[in-house]
Protein backbone atom coordinates (compact mmCIF):
# COMPACT_ATOMS: atom_id res chain seq x y z
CA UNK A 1 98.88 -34.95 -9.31
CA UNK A 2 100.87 -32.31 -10.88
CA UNK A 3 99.39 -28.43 -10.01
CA UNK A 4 98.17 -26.90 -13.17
CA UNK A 5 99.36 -23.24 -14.26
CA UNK A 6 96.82 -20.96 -14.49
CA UNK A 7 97.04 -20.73 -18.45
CA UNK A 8 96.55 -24.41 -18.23
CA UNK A 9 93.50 -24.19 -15.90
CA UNK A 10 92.00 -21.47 -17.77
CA UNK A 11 92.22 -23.45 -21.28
CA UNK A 12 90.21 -26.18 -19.07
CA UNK A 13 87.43 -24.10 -17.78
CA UNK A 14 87.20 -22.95 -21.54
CA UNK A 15 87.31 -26.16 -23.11
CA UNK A 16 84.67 -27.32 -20.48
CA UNK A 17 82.70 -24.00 -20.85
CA UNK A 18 82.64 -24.62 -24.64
CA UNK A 19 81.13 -28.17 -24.78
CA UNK A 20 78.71 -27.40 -21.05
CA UNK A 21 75.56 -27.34 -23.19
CA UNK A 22 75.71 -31.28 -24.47
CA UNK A 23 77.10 -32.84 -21.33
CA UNK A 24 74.28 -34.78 -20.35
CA UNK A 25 73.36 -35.13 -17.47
CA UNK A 26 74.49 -31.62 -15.88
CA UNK A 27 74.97 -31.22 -12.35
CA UNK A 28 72.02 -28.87 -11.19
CA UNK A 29 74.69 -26.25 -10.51
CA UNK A 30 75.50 -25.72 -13.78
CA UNK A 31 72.57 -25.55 -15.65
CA UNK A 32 71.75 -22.13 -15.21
CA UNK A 33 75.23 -21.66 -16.24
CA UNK A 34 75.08 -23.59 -19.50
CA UNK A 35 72.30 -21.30 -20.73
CA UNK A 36 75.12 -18.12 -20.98
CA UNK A 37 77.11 -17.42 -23.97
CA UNK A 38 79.97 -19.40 -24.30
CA UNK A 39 82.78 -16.20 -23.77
CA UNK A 40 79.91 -15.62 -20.50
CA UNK A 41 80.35 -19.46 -19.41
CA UNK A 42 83.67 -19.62 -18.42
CA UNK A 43 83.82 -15.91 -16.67
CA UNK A 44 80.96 -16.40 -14.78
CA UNK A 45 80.60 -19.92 -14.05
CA UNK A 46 84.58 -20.85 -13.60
CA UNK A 47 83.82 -21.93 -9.67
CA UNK A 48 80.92 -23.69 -10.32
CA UNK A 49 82.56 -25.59 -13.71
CA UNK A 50 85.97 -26.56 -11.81
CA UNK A 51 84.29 -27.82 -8.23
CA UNK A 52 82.01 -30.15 -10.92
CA UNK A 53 85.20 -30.78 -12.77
CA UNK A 54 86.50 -32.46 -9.90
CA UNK A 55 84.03 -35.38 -9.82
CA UNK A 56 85.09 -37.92 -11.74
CA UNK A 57 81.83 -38.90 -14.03
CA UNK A 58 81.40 -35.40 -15.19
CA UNK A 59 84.96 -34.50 -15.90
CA UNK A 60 84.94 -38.05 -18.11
CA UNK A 61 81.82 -36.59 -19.75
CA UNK A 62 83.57 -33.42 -20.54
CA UNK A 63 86.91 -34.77 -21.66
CA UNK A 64 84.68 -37.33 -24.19
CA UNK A 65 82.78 -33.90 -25.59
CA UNK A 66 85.60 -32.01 -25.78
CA UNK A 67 87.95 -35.03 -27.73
CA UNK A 68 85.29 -34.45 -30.60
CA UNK A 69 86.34 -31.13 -30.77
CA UNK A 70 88.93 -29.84 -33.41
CA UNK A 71 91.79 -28.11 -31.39
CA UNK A 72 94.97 -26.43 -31.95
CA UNK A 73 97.94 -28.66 -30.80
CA UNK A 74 99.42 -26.00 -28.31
CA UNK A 75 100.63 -27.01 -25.22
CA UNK A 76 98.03 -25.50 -22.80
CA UNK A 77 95.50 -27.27 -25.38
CA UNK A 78 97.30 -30.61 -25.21
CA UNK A 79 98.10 -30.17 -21.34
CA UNK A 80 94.08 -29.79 -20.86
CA UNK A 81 93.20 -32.12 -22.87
CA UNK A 82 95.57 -34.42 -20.88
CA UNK A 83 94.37 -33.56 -17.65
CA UNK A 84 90.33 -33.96 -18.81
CA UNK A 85 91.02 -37.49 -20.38
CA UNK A 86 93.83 -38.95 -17.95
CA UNK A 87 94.85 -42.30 -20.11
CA UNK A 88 97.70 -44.23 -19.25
CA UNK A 89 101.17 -42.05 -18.38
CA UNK A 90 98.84 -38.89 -18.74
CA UNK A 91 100.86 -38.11 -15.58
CA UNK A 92 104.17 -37.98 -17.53
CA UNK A 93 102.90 -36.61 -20.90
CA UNK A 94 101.19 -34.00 -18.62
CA UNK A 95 104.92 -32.97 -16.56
CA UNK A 96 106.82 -33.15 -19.59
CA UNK A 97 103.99 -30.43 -21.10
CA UNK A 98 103.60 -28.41 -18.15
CA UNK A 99 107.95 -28.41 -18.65
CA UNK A 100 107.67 -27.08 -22.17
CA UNK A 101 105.35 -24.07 -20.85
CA UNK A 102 107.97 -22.95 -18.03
CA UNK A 103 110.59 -22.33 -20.93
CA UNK A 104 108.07 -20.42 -22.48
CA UNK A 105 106.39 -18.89 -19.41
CA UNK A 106 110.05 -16.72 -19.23
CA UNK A 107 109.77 -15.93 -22.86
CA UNK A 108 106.47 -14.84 -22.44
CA UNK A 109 105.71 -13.91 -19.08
CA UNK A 110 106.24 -9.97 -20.16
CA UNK A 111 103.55 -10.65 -22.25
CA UNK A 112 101.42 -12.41 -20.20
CA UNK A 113 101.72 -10.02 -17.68
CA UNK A 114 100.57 -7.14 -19.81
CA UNK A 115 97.87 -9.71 -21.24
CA UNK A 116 96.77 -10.25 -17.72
CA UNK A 117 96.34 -6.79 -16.55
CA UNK A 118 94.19 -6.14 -19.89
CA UNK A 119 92.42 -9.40 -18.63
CA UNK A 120 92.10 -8.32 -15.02
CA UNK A 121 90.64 -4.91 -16.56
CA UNK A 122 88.02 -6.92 -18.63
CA UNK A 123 87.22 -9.00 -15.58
CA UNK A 124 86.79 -6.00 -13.47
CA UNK A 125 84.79 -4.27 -16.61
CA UNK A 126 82.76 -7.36 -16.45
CA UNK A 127 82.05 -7.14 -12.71
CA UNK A 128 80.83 -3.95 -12.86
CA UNK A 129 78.85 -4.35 -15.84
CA UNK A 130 77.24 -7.92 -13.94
CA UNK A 131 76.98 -5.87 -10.68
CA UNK A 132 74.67 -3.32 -12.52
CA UNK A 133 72.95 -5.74 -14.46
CA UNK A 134 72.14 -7.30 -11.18
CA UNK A 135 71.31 -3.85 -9.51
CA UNK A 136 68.68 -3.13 -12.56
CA UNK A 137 67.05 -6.68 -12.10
CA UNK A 138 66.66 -6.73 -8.71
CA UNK A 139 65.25 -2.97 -9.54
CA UNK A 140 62.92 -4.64 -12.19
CA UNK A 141 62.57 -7.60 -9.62
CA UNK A 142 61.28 -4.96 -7.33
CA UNK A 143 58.76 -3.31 -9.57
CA UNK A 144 57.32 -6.36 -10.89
CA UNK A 145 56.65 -7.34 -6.84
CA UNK A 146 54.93 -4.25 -6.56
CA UNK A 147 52.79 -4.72 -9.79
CA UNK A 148 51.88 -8.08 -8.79
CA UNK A 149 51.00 -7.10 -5.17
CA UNK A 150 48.75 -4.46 -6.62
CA UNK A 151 47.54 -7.05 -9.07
CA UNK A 152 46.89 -9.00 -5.83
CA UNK A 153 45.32 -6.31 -4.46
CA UNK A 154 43.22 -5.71 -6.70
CA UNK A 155 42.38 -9.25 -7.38
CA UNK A 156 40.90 -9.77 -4.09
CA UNK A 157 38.76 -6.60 -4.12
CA UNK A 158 37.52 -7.61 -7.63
CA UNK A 159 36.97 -11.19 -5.30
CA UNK A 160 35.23 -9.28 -2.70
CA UNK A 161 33.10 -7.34 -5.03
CA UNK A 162 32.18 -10.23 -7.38
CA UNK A 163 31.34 -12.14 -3.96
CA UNK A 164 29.04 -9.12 -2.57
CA UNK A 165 27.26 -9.24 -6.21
CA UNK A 166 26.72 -12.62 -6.11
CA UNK A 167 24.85 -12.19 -2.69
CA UNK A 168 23.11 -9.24 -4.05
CA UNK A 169 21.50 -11.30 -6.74
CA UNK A 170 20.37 -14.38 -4.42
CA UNK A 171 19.21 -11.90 -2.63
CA UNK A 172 17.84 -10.13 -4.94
CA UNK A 173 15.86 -13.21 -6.56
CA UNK A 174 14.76 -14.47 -3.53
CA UNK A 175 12.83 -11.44 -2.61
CA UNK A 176 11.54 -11.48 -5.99
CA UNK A 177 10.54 -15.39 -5.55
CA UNK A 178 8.94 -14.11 -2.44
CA UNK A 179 7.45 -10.87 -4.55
CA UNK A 180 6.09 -13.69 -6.66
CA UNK A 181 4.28 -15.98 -4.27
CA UNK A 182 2.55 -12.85 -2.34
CA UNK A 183 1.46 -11.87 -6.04
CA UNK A 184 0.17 -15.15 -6.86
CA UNK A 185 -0.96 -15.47 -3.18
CA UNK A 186 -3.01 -12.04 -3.40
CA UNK A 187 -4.39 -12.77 -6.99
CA UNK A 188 -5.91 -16.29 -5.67
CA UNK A 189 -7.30 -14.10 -2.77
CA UNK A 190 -8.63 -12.10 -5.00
CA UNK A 191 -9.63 -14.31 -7.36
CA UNK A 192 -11.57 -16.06 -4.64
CA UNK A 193 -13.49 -12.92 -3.33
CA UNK A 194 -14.33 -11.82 -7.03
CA UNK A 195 -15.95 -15.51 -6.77
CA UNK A 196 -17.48 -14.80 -3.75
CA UNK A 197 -18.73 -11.35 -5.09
CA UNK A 198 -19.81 -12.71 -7.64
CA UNK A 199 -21.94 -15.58 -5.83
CA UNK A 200 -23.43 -12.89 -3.38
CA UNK A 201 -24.17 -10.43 -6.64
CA UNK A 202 -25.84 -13.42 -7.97
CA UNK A 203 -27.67 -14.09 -5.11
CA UNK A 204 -28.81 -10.04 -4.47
CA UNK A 205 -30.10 -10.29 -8.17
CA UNK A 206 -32.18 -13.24 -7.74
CA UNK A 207 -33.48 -11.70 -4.46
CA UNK A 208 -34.02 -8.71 -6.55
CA UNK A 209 -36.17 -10.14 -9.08
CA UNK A 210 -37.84 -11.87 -6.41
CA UNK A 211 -38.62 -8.69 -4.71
CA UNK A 212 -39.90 -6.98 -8.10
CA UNK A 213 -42.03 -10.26 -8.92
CA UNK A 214 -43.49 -9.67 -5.72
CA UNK A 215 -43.81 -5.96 -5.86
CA UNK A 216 -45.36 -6.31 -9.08
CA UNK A 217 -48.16 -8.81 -7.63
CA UNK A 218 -48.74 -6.56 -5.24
CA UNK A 219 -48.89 -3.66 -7.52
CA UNK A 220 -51.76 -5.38 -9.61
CA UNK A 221 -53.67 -6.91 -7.07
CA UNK A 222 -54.16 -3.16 -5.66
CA UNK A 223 -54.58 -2.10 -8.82
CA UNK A 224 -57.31 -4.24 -9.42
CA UNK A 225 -58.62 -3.46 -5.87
CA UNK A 226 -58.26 0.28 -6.62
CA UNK A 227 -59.93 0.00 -10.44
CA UNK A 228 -62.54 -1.86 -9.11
CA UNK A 229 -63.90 0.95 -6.55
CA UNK A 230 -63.43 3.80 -9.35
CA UNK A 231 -65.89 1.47 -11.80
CA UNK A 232 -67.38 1.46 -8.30
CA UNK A 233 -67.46 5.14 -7.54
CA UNK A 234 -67.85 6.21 -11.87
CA UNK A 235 -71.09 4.04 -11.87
CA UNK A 236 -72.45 6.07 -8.52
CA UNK A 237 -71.64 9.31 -10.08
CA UNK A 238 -73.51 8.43 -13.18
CA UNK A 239 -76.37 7.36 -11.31
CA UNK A 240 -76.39 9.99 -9.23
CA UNK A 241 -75.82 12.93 -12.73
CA UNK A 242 -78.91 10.68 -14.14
CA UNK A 243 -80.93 11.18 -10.96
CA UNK A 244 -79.93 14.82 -10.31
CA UNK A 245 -80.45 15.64 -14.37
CA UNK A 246 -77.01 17.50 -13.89
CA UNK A 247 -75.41 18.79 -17.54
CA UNK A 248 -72.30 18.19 -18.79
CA UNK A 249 -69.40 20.73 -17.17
CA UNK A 250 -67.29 22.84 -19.90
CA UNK A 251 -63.91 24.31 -19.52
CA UNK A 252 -61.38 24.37 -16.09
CA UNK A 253 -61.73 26.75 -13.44
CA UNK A 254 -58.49 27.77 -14.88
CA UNK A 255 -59.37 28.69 -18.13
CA UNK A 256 -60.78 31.92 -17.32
CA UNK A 257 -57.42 33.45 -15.72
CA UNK A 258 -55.64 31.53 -18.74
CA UNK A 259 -57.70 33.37 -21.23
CA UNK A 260 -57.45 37.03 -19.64
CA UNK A 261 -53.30 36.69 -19.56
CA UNK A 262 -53.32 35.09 -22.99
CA UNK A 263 -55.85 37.71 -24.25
CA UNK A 264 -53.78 40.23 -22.68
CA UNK A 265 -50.20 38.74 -23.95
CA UNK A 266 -51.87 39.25 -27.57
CA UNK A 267 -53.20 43.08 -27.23
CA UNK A 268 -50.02 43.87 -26.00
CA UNK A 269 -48.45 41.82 -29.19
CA UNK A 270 -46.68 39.13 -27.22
CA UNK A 271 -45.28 41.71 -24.89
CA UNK A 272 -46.88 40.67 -21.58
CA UNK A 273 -44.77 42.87 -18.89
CA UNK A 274 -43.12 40.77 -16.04
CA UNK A 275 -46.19 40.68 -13.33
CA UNK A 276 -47.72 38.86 -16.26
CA UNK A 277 -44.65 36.61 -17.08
CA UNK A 278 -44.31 35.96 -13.13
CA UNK A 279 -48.21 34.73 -12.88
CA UNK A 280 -48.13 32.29 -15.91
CA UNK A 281 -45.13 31.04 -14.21
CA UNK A 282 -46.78 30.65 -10.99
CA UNK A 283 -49.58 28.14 -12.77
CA UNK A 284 -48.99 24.68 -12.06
CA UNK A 285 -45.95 23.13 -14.03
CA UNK A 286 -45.40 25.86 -15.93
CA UNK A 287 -42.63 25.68 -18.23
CA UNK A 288 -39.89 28.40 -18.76
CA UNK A 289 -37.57 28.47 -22.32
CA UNK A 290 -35.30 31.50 -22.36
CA UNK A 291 -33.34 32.32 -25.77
CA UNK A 292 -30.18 32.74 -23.64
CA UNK A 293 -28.39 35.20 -25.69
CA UNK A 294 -31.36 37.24 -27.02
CA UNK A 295 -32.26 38.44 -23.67
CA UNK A 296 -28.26 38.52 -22.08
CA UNK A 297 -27.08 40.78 -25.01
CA UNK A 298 -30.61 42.39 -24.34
CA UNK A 299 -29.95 43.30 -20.67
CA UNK A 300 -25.95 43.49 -20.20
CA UNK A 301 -24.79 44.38 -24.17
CA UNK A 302 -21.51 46.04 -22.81
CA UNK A 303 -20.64 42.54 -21.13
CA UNK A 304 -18.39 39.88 -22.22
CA UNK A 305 -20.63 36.54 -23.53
CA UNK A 306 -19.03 34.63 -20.70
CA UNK A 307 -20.38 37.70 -17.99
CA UNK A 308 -23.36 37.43 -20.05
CA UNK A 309 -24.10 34.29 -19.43
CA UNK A 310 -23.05 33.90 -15.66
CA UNK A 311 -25.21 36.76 -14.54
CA UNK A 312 -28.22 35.54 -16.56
CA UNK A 313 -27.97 32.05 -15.18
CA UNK A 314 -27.10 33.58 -11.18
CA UNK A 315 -30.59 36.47 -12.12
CA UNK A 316 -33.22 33.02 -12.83
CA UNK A 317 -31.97 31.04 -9.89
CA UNK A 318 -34.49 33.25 -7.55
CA UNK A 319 -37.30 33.38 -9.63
CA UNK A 320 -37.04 29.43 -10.64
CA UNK A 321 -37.02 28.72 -6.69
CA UNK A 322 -39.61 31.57 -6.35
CA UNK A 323 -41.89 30.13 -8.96
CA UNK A 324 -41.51 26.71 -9.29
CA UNK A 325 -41.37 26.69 -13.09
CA UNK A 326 -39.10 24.33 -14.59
CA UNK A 327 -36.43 26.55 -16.04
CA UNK A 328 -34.03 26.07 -19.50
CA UNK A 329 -31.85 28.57 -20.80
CA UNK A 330 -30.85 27.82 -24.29
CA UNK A 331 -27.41 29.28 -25.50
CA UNK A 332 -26.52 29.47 -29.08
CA UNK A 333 -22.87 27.69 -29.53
CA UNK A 334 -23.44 26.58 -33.44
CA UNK A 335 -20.05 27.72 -34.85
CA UNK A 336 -18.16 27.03 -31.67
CA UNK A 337 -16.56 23.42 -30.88
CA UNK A 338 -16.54 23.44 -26.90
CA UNK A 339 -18.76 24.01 -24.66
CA UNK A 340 -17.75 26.45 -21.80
CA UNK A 341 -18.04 25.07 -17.88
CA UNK A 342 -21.17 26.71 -16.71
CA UNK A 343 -22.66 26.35 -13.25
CA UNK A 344 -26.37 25.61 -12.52
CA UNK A 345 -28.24 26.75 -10.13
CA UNK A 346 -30.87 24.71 -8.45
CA UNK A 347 -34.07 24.95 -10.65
CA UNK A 348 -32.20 26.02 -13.61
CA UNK A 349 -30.89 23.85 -16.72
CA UNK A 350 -28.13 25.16 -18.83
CA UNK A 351 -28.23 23.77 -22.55
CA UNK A 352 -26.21 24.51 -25.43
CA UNK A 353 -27.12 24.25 -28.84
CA UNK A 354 -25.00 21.12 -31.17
CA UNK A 355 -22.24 22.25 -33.54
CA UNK A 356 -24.28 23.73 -36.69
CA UNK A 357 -27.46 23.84 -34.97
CA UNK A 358 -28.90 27.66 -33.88
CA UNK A 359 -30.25 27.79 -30.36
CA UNK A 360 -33.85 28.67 -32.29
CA UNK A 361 -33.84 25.08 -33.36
CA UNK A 362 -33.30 23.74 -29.96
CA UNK A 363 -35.99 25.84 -28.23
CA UNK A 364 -38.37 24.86 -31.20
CA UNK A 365 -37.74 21.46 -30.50
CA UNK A 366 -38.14 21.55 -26.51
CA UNK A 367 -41.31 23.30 -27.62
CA UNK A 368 -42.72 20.34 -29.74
CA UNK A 369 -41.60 17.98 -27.30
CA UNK A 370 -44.19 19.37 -24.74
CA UNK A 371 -47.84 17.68 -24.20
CA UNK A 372 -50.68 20.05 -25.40
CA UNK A 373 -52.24 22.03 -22.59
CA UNK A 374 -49.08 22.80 -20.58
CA UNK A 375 -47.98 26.36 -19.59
CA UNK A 376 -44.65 26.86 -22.05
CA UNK A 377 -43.47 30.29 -21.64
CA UNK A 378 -40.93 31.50 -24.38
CA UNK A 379 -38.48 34.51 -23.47
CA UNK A 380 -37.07 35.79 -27.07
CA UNK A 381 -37.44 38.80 -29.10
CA UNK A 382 -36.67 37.26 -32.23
CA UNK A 383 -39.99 37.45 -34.22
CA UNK A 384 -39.63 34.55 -36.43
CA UNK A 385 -39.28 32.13 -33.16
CA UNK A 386 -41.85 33.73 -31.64
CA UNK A 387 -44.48 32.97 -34.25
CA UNK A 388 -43.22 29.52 -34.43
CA UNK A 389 -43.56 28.65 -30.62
CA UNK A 390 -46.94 30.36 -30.29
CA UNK A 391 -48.08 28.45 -33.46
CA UNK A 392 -47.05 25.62 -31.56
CA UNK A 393 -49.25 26.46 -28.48
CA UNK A 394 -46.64 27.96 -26.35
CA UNK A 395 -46.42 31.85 -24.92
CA UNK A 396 -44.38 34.38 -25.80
CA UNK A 397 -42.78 36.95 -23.32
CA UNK A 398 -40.21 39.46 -24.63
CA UNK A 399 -36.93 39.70 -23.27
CA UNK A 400 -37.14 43.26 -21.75
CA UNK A 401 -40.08 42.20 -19.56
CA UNK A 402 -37.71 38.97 -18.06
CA UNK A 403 -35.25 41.55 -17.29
CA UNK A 404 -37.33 43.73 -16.06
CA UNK A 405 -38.60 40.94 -13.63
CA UNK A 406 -35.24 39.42 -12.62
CA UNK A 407 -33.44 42.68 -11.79
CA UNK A 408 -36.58 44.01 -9.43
């Protein structure tokens, strides 16, 4: 086989190069080649398109892709063609050819040599330009490693995390399934001693009732035992008045001293002095209503109401435990709409009067609400008051003789 010149070899690779993308089936060396530009193909690829050139079945595959071609007639073009199809005498055709080129090789080998240096200065151009293109993907090559390690990276800590939360909620909702069944657990326990409350409540109430049933039996029978000896002991004192001719008795050995304070109370015009005030309280179950402010403002008038009102309450708590008498001090809080924190001594009620209600009202009231015959003792100097609550039976003491008797 005849050597080729290299214009001859070069219009091969180009031919082949030009038809590489519908030669089917390509060699797998080639088709990363057959995706460049064609002017790309035969530059970069020439090795790889010549070693597959030499195999038979391929180069027949070329030479019947390239024969559909429309060619110029020149004699590197016909010598290629030629040497792709290889018919009968391509041998001969191909020498006498390759002859016509030497003539013209001398013609034009100043030419071709100037052509080839430009073409060795493309090549080289080339080179460089596919040795940075190379050095700028391997660059990119390098970066997008890095990215996709980080990406890695991160993946796996995004894993890890998602992983850790996952556990966190089974954890979580087991301890709140276990939350749950100690609930339910305590609130059946519960439940079940609320029943069994419930059954011994029901049980202390019927025992209860039993008791008081029984109590009450008891209660009348000795009722009946003790009525039956007063009829007993009222029919032997009426025997014994009818036997003795003894009159009727009049008055209480009380009323005597009860007359000479009350008759005393009235010549003094309802300005008994406090040794009087002290010995109606010192009767038995005496009663004491003070007009709180009447006699406060009375004794301390330079005092705030609130001072007013402690010292008044701390000045009774003696003579209420000193006494006996059952002790209320009425304060006047009509046009007020709280009622101030006040401590009580032992023996000694506190009261303020309602919204729109006067303390003279209230101590009215507590008057009427008494059973004729008891000791009431009103401390006020209001006038009007003071005739109402004696009218109703109770006595009146001025303020200045209370605080003359509670700062002794």
């Amino acid at each position: 086989m005849p050597e080729l010149p290299e214009r001859v070899r070069a219009r091969v690779l180009a031919l082949a190069a030009q038809v590489l993308p519908v030669v089917t089936p390509l060699p797998p060396a080639l088709r990363r080649v057959a995706a460049f530009a064609p002017a790309r193909r035969a530059r970069l690829g020439a090795s790889s398109i010549w070693s597959a050139l030499e195999e038979d079945d391929f180069r027949e595959r070329v030479a019947t892709q390239v024969s559909a071609l429309d060619l110029d007639s020149d004699a590197p073009t016909r010598a290629a063609l030629l040497w792709l199809a290889r018919g009968d005498g391509w041998q001969e055709e191909l020498e006498a050819t390759l002859g016509s080129l030497t003539g013209e090789s001398s013609a034009t080998r100043g030419v071709d040599s100037a052509e080839l240096d430009r073409a060795r200065e493309q090549v080289a151009s080339l080179q460089r330009e596919l040795r940075d293109f190379r050095a700028a993907q391997r660059h990119r090559l390098d970066e997008l490693k890095s990215d996709n390690a980080t990406l890695r990276r991160k993946l796996g800590e995004a894993r890890a995390q998602l992983r850790e939360s996952e556990a966190a909620r089974q954890e979580a909702e087991e301890a709140m399934r276990r939350a749950q069944g100690a609930a339910t657990e305590a609130a059946e326990r519960a439940q079940a001693e609320v029943r069994r409350l419930r059954a011994r409540l029901d049980e202390a109430t019927a025992g209860l009732a039993a008791g008081r049933k029984e109590v009450r039996e008891g209660r009348d029978a000795a009722t009946l035992r003790a009525r039956y000896l007063l009829d007993t002991v009222l029919e032997a004192a009426a025997g014994l008045r009818r036997e003795l001719a003894l009159p009727a008795v009049e008055g209480a050995p009380g009323d005597q001293v009860e007359g000479r304070l009350v008759a005393g109370a009235e010549a003094a015009g309802r300005a008994a002095g406090p040794v009087a005030l002290e010995q109606l309280l010192a009767m038995p179950r005496s009663r004491l209503v003070i007009d709180g402010y009447n006699v406060s403002k009375a004794a301390w008038p330079s005092s705030s109401l609130e001072a007013q009102r402690i010292r008044l309450v701390q000045a009774l708590a003696p003579l209420a435990g000193r006494t006996g008498a059952e002790t209320t001090v009425v304060f006047d809080a009509a046009s007020s709409t709280t009622r101030p924190v006040t401590v009580q001594p032992r023996g000694v009620r506190v009261v303020f009067s309602p919204e729109g209600v006067i303390a003279d009202d209230v101590i009215r009231e507590l008057v009427a609400a008494e059973p004729v015959g008891r000791v009431v003792v009103v401390v006020t100097s209001d006038q009007e008051l003071a005739t109402d609550v004696a009218r109703a039976g109770a006595r009146v003491v001025s303020s200045d003789a209370l605080v003359a008797l509670i700062e002794t």
